[in-house]
Protein backbone atom coordinates (compact mmCIF):
# COMPACT_ATOMS: atom_id res chain seq x y z
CA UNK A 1 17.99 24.40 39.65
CA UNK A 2 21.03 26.41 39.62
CA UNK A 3 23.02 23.26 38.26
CA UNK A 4 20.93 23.40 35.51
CA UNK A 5 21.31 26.92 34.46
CA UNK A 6 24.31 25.83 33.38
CA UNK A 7 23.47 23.40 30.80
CA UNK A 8 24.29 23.52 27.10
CA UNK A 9 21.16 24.57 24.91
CA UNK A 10 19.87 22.09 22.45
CA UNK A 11 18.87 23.75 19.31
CA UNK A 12 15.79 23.14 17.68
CA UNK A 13 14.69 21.07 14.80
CA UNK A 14 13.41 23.49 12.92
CA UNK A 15 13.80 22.71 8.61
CA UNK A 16 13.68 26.85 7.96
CA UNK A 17 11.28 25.69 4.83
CA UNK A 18 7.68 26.85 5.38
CA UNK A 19 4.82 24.70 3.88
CA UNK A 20 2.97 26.66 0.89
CA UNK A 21 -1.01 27.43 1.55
CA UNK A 22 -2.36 24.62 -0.90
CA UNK A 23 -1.68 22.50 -3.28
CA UNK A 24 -1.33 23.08 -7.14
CA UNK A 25 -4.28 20.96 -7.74
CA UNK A 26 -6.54 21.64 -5.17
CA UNK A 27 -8.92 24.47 -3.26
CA UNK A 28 -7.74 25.84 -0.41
CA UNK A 29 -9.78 24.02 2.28
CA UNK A 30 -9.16 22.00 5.73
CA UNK A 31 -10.16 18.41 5.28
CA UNK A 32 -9.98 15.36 8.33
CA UNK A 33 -7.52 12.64 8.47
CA UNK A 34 -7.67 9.98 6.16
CA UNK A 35 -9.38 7.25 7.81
CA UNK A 36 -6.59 4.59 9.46
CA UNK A 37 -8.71 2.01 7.72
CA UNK A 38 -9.18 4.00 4.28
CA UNK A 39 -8.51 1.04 1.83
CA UNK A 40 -11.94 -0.12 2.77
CA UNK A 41 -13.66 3.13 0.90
CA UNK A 42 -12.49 1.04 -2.12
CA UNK A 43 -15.75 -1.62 -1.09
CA UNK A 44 -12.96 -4.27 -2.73
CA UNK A 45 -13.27 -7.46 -0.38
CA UNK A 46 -10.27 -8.59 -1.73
CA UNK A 47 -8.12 -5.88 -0.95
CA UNK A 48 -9.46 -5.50 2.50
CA UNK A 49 -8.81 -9.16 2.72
CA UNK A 50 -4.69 -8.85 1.88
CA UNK A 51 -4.49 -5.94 3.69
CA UNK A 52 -5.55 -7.67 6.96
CA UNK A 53 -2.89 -10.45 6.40
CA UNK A 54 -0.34 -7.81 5.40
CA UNK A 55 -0.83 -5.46 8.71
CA UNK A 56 -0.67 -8.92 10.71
CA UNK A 57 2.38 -10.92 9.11
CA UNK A 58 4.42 -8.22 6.67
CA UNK A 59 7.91 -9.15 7.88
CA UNK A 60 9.15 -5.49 7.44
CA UNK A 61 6.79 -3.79 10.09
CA UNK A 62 7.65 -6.90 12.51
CA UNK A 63 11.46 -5.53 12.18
CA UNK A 64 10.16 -1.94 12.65
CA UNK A 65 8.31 -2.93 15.89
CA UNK A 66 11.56 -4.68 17.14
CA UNK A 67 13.48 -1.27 16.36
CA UNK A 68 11.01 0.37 18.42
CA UNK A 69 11.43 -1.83 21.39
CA UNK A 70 15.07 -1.39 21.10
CA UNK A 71 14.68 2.43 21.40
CA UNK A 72 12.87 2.03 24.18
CA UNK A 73 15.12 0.18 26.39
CA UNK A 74 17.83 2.67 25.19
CA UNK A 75 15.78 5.03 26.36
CA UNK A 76 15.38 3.40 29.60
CA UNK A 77 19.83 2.78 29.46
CA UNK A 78 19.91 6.74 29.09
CA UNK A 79 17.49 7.14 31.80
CA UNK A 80 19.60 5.54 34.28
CA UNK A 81 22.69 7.48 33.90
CA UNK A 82 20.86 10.58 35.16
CA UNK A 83 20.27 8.63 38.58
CA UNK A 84 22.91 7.68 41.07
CA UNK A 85 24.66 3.85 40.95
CA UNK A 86 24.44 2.31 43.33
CA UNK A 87 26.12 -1.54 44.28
CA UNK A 88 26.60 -3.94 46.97
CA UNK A 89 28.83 -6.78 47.60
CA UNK A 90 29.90 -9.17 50.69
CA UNK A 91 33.40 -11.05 50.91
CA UNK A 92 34.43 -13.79 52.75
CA UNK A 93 38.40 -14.43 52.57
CA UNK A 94 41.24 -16.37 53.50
CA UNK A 95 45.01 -15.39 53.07
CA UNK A 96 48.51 -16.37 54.63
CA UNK A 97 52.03 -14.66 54.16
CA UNK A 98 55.57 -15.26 54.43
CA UNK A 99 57.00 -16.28 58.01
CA UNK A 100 60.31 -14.65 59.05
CA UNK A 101 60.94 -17.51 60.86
CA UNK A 102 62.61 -20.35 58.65
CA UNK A 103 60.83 -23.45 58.91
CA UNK A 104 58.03 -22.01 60.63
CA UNK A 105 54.69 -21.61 59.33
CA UNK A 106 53.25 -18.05 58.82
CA UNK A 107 49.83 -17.06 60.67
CA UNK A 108 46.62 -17.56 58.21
CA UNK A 109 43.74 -15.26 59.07
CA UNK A 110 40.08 -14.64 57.56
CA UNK A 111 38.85 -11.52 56.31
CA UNK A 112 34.92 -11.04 56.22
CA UNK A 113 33.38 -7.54 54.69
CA UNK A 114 30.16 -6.33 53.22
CA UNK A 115 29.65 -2.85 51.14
CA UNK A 116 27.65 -0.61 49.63
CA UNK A 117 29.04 1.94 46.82
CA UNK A 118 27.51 4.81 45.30
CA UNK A 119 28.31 7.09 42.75
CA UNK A 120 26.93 10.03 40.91
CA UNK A 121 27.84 11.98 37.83
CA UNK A 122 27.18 15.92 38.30
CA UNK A 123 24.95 16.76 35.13
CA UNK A 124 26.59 20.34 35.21
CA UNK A 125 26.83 21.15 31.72
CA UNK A 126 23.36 19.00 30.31
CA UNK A 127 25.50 16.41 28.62
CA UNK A 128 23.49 13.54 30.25
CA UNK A 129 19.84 15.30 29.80
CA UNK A 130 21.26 15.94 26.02
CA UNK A 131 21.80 11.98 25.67
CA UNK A 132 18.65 11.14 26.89
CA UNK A 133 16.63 13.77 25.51
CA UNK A 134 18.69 11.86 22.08
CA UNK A 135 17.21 8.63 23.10
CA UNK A 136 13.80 10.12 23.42
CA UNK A 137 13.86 11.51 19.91
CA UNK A 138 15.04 8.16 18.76
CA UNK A 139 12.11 6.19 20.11
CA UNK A 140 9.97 9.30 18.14
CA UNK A 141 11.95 8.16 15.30
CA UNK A 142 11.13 4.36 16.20
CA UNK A 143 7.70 5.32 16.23
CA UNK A 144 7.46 7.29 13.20
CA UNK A 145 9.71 4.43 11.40
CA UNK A 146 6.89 1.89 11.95
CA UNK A 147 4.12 4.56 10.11
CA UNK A 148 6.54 4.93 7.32
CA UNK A 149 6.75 0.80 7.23
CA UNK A 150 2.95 0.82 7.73
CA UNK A 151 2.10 3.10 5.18
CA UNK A 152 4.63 2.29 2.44
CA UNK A 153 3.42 -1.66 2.66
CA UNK A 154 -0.19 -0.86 1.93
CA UNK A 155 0.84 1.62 -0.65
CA UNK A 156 2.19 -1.83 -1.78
CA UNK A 157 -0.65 -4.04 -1.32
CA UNK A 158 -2.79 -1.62 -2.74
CA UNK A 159 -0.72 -0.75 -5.70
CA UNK A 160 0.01 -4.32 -6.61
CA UNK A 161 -3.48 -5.55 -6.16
CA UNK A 162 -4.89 -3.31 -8.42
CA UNK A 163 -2.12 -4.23 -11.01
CA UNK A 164 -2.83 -7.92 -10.69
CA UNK A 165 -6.21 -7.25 -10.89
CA UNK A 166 -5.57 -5.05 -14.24
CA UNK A 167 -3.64 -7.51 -15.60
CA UNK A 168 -6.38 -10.37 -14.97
CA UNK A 169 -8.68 -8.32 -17.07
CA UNK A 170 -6.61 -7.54 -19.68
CA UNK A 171 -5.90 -11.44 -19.80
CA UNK A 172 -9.72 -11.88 -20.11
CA UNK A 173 -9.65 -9.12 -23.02
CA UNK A 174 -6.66 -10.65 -24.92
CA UNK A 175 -8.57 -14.56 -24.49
CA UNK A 176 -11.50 -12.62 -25.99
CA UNK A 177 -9.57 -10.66 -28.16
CA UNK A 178 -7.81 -14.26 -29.29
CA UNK A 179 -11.04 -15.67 -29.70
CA UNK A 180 -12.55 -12.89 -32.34
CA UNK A 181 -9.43 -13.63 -34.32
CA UNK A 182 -9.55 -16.98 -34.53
CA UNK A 183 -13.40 -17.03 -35.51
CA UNK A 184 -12.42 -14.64 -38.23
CA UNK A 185 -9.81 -16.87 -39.53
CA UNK A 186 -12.01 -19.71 -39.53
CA UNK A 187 -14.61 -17.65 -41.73
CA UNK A 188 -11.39 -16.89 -44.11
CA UNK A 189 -10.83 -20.78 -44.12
CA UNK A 190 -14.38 -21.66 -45.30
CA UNK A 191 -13.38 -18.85 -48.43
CA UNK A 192 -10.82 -20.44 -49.29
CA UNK A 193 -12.02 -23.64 -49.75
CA UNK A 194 -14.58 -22.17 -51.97
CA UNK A 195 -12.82 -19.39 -53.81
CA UNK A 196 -14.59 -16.28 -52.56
CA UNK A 197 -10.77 -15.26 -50.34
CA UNK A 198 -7.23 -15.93 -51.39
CA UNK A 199 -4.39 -17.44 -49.30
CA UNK A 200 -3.00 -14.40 -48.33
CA UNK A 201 -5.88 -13.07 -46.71
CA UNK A 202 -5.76 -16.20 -44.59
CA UNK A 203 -2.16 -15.52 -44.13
CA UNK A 204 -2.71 -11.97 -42.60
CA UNK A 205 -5.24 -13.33 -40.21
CA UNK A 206 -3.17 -16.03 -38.96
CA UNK A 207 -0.68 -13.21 -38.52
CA UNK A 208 -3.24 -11.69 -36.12
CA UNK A 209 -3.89 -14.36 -34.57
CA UNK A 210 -0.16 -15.39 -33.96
CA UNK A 211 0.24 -12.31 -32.44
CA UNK A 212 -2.68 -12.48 -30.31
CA UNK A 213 -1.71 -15.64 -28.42
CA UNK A 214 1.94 -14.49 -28.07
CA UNK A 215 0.51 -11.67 -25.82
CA UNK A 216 -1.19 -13.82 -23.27
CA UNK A 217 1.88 -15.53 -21.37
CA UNK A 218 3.55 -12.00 -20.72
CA UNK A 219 -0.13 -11.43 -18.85
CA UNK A 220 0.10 -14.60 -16.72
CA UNK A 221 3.62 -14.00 -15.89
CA UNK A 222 2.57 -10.48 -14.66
CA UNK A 223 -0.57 -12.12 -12.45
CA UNK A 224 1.94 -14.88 -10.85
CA UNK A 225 4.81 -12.27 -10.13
CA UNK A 226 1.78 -9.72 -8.69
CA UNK A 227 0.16 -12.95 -6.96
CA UNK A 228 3.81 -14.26 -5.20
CA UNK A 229 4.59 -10.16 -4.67
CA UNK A 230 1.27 -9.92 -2.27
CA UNK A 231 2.51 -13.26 -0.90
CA UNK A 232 5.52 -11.48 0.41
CA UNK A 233 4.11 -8.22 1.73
CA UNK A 234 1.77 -10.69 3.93
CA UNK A 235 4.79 -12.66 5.07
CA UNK A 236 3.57 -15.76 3.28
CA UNK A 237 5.05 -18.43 0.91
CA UNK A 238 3.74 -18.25 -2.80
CA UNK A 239 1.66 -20.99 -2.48
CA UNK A 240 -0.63 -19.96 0.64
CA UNK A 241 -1.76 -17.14 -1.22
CA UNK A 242 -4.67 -16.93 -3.81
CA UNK A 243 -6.55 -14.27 -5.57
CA UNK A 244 -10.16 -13.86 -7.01
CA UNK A 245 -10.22 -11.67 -9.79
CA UNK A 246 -13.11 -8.98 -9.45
CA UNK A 247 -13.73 -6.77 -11.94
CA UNK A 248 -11.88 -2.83 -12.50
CA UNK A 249 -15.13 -1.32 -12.74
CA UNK A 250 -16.65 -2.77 -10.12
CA UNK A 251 -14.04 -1.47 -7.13
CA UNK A 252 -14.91 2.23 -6.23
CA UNK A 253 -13.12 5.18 -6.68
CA UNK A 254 -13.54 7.28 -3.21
CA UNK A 255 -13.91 10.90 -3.32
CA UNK A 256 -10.37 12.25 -1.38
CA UNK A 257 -10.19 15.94 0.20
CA UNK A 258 -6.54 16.79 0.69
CA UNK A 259 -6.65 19.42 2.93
CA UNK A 260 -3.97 21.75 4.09
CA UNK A 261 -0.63 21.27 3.04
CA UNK A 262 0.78 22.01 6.70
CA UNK A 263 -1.69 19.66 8.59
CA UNK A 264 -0.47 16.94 5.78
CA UNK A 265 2.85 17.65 6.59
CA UNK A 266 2.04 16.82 10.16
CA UNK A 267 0.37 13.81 9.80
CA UNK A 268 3.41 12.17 7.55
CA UNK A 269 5.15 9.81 9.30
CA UNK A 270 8.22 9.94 6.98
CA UNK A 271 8.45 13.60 7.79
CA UNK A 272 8.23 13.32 11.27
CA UNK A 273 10.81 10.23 11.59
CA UNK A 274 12.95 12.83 9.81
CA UNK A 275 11.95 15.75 12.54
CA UNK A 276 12.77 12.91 15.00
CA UNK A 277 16.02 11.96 13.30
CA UNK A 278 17.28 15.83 13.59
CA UNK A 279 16.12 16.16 16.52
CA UNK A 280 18.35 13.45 17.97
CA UNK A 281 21.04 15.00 15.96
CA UNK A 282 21.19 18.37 17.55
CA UNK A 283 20.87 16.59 21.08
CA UNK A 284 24.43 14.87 20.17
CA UNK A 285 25.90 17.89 19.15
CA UNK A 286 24.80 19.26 22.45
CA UNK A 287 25.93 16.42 24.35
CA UNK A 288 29.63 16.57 22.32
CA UNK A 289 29.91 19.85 23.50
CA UNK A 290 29.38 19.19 27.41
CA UNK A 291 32.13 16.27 26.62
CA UNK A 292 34.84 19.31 26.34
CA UNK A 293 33.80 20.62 29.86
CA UNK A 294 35.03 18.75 33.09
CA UNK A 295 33.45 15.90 34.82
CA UNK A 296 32.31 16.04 38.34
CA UNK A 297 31.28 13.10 40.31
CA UNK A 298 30.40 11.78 43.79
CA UNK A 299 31.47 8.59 45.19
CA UNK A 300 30.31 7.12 48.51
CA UNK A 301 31.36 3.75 49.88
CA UNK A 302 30.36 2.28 53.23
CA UNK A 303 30.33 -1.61 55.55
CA UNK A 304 31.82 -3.52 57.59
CA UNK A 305 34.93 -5.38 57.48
CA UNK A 306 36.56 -7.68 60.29
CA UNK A 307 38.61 -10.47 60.59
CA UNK A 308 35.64 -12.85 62.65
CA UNK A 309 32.69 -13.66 61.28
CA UNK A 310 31.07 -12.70 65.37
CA UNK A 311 32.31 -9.31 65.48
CA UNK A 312 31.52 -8.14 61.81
CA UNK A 313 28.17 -5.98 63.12
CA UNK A 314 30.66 -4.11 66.07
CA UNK A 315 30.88 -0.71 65.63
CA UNK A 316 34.66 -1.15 64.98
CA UNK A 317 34.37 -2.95 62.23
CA UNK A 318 32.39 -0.04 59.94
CA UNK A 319 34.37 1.66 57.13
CA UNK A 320 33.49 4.37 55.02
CA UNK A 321 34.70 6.49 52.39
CA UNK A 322 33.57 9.82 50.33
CA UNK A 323 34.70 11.46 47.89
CA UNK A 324 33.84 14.53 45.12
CA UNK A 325 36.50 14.64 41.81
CA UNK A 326 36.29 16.30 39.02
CA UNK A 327 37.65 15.35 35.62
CA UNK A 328 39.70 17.49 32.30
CA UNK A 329 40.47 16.03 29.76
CA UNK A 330 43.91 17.75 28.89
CA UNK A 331 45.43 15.58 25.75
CA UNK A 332 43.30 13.71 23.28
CA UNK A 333 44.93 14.26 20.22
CA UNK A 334 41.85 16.50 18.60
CA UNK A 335 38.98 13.41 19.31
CA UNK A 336 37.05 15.32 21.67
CA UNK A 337 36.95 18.30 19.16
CA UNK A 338 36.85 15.71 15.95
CA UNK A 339 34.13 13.99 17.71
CA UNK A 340 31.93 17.49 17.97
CA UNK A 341 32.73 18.59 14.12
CA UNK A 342 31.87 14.77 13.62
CA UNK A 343 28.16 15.45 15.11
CA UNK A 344 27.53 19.43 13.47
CA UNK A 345 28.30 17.87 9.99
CA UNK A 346 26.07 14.72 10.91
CA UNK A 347 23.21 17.52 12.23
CA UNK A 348 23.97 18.93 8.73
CA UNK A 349 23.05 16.15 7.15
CA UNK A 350 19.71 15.33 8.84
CA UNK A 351 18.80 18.41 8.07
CA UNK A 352 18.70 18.59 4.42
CA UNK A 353 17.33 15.10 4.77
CA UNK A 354 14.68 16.52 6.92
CA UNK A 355 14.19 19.45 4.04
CA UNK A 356 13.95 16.59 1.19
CA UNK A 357 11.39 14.94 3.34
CA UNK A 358 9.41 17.96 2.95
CA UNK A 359 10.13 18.65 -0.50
CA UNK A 360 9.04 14.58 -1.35
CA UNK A 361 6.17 14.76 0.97
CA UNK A 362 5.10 17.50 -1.29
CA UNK A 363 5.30 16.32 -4.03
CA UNK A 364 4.20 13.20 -3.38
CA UNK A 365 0.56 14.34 -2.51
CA UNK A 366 0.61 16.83 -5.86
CA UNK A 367 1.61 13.84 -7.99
CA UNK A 368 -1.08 11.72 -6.55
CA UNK A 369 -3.78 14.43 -6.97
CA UNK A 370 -3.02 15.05 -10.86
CA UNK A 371 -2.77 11.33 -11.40
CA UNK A 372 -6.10 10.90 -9.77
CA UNK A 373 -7.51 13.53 -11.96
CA UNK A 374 -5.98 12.87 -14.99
CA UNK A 375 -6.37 9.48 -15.00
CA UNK A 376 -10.43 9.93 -14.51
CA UNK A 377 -10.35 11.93 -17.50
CA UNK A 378 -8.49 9.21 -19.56
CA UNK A 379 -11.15 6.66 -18.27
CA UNK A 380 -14.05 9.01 -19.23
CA UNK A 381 -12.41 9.33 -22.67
CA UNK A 382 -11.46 5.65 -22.94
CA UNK A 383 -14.82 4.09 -22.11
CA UNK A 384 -16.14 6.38 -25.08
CA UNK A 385 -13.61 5.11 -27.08
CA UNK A 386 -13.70 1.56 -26.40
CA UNK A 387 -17.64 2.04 -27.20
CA UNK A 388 -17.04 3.68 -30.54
CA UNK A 389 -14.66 0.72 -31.42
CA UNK A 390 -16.82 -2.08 -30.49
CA UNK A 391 -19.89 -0.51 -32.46
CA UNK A 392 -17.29 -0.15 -35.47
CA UNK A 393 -16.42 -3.74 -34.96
CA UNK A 394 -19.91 -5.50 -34.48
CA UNK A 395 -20.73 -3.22 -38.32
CA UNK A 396 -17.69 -3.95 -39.78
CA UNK A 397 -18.09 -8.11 -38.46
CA UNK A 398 -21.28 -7.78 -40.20
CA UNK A 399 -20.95 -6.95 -42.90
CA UNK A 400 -17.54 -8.86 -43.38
CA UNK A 401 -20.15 -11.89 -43.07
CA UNK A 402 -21.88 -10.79 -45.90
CA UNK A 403 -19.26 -10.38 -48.00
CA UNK A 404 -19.80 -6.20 -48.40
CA UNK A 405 -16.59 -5.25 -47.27
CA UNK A 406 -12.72 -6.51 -47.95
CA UNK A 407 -10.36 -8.04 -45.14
CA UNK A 408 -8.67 -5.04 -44.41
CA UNK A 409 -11.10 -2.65 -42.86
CA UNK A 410 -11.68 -6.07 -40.37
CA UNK A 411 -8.17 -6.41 -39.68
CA UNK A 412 -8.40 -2.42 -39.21
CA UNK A 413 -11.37 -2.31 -36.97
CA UNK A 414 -10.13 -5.16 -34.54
CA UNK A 415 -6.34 -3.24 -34.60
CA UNK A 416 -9.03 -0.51 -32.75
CA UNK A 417 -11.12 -1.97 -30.50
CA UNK A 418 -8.20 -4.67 -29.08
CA UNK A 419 -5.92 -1.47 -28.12
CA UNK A 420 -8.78 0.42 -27.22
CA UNK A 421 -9.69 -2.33 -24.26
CA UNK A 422 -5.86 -2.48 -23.31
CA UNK A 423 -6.13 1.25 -22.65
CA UNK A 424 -9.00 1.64 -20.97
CA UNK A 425 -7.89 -1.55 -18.22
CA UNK A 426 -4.63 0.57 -18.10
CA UNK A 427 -6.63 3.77 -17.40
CA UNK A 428 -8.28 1.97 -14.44
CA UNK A 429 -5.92 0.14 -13.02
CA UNK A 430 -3.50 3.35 -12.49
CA UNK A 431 -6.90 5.61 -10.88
CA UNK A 432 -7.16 3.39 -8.32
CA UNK A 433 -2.98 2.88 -8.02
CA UNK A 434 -3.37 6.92 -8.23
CA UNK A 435 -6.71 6.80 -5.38
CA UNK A 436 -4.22 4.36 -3.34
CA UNK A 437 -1.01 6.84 -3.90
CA UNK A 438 -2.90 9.53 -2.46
CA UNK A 439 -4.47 8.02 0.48
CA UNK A 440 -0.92 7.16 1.81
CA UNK A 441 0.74 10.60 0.54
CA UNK A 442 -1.74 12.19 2.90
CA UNK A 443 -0.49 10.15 5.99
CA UNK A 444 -2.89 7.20 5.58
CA UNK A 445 -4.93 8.31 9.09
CA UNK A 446 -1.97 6.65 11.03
CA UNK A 447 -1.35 8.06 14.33
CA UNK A 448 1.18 7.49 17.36
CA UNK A 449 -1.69 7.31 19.81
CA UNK A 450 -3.28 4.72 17.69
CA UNK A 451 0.58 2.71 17.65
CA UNK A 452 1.04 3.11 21.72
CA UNK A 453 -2.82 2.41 22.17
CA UNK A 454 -2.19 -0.79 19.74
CA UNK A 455 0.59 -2.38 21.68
CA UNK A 456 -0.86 -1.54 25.35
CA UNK A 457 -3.88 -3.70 24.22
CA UNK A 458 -1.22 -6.41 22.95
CA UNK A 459 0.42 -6.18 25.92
CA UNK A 460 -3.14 -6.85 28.09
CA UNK A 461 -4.05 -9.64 26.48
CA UNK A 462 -0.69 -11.64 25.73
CA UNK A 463 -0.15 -14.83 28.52
């Protein structure tokens, strides 16, 4: 206890940037967790389906549980140079010298030993407890590294699902878009083979039509990249993925409650690996300090040596040695010193990166919530739109049949209700990107306990 009175303070990880009392965009109010399973509030069985190959086989979180198990065992390495070392070894020898007598063979001998050595490094000045307590923040890092991974790939999934499924629909639109323009130019046809429309009316709609197929491939390329991007995040090859299309409108929007801005803050892995990575950081400046104060060690070495195997276990044959020294470094050139500026400036670093955590964290969340919002709005407002177009179109159709009206306001009212459909399937697709967005910007419900409790039940049931 008095040994450790002596050791060098660690300073704390503290960012010096307080989190504000709510968001921009929402009431002040506490709110739980998002729930670690929250993609299933969409009631989307494909997405729950992707998701559960993606948590199993994304290639990225295997890595990230690998970098955990190495901070672990470095843990474990730092551990062990608090406690004393302690070896053992036997010897069994044979040796002959020179003879002084020419021509006459020296004496040979045997030598048997056995030993047992100890030594043990004086923590005086907290160096050691500074490297572990480094090693522990490192595995925190570890830890918080896999809920970044976790949460940044089903941000993926999510995000690209939803696009692929957007851009499935608006291939259905554009095939039905395609085939309203070609039945319009086939009415035009029958005109002109009986006088009642002129070629260039014809020529216009093929125009439409022209540029109504050229806008399907760049919608199938978009479904195959989204389809072999999905195959990736699930740590698959392109072809052992497929998926169903379903619908915009039929995946539901859940209501989100944000909550605090401090408890969101806490619950963000990325903000806590970057807690974790400071943290480590001021332990290695602490532990470059102790490195400029001397090193004090015990050594302890004890057996038996003889030069017959049958007397070995006599009393005369037992040796011993101990020993206390203590170490100064007097010349290093500056690398001691170099070594401690080295690890401030790196603490300096992690902690703006721990401040820009913050900062993104923030805005991250107040990004996601006016996206949600505003993107609800624009789907409100495009439904009515895409409505008001299709009634114009079905009139103006009509009475294009008829002959009441002139190619143009056709031309004019398809123009509306194609770009109308496009927007509204945009709309959608980026509220639920934006529903996704903030699910994860809250934290995403992932938890340490939830990691640790994860792998214990791994570890239970593997052969």
């Amino acid at each position: 206890m008095a040994l450790s009175a002596c050791a060098l303070p660690i300073e704390p990880a503290d960012p010096g940037l307080p989190a504000p009392e709510r968001f921009v965009s929402a009431a002040i109010a506490p709110a739980p967790a998002p729930d670690p399973s929250w993609w299933q509030a969409f009631a989307s069985p494909e997405l729950d389906r992707i998701m559960a190959a993606a948590m199993a086989g994304n290639l990225d979180l295997a890595a990230a549980v690998a970098r955990l198990r190495q901070a672990d065992e470095a843990l474990r390495i730092a551990g062990a140079e608090l406690l004393p070392l302690v070896t053992g070894g036997v010897s069994v020898g044979r040796a002959r010298g020179t003879s002084a007598t020419p021509g006459t063979p020296a004496n040979a001998g045997r030598q048997y030993g056995g030993s047992l050595q100890a030594s043990y490094q004086i923590d005086f000045w907290g160096g050691l407890r500074a490297q572990e307590q480094a090693a522990r923040d490192s595995v925190s890092a570890a830890e918080f590294g896999i809920g970044t991974v976790t949460l940044s790939t089903q941000a993926a999934v999510a995000s690209t699902l939803f696009d692929l499924l957007g851009a499935q629909e608006q291939l259905a639109n554009q095939q039905d878009n395609l085939r309203i323009a070609e039945r319009t130019l086939g009415i035009l046809r029958q005109r002109l083979a009986v006088g009642t429309a002129t070629g260039l009316d014809v020529a216009q709609q093929e125009t439409v039509v022209a540029q109504q197929r050229a806008q399907v491939p760049p919608l199938q390329q978009i479904v195959e990249a989204d389809t072999f991007a999905l195959a990736t995040l699930a740590g698959l090859r392109p072809t052992e993925i497929a998926v169903a299309g379903q619908r915009l409108a039929s995946i539901r929007v859940p209501d989100i409650a944000p909550g605090l801005p401090s408890a969101v803050l806490v619950r963000r892995p990325d903000v806590r690996l970057a807690e974790a990575n400071l943290a480590a950081g001021s332990a290695d400046v602490t532990a470059a300090r102790a490195a400029l104060f001397p090193t004090i060690s015990l050594t302890a070495e004890g057996g038996l040596q003889s030069i017959a195997l049958q007397t070995l276990l006599r009393p005369g044959a037992t040796i011993y040695s101990i020993a206390i020294g203590l170490t100064q470094t007097l010349f290093d050139g500056g690398a001691l010193r170099a070594q401690l500026a080295q690890t401030r400036a790196r603490r300096e670093e992690l902690l703006s990166n721990y401040r820009k955590a913050i900062l993104a964290a923030l805005q991250d969340t107040e990004t996601s919530l006016s996206a949600l919002a505003r993107n609800r709005e624009l789907v409100d407002l495009q439904m009515a739109r895409v409505e008001a177009a299709q009634r114009a179109y079905t009139i103006a159709d009509a009475q294009f049949r008829v002959g009441t009206i002139d190619l143009l306001t056709v031309l004019t009212t398809q123009t509306t209700l194609f770009n109308a459909r496009l927007v509204l399937t945009q709309a959608r697709t980026a509220r639920l990107q934006a529903a996704a967005a903030l699910f994860t910007a809250l934290g995403g419900g992932w938890s340490v306990e939830d990691l640790r409790a994860a792998q214990r039940a791994a570890a239970g049931t593997a052969p």
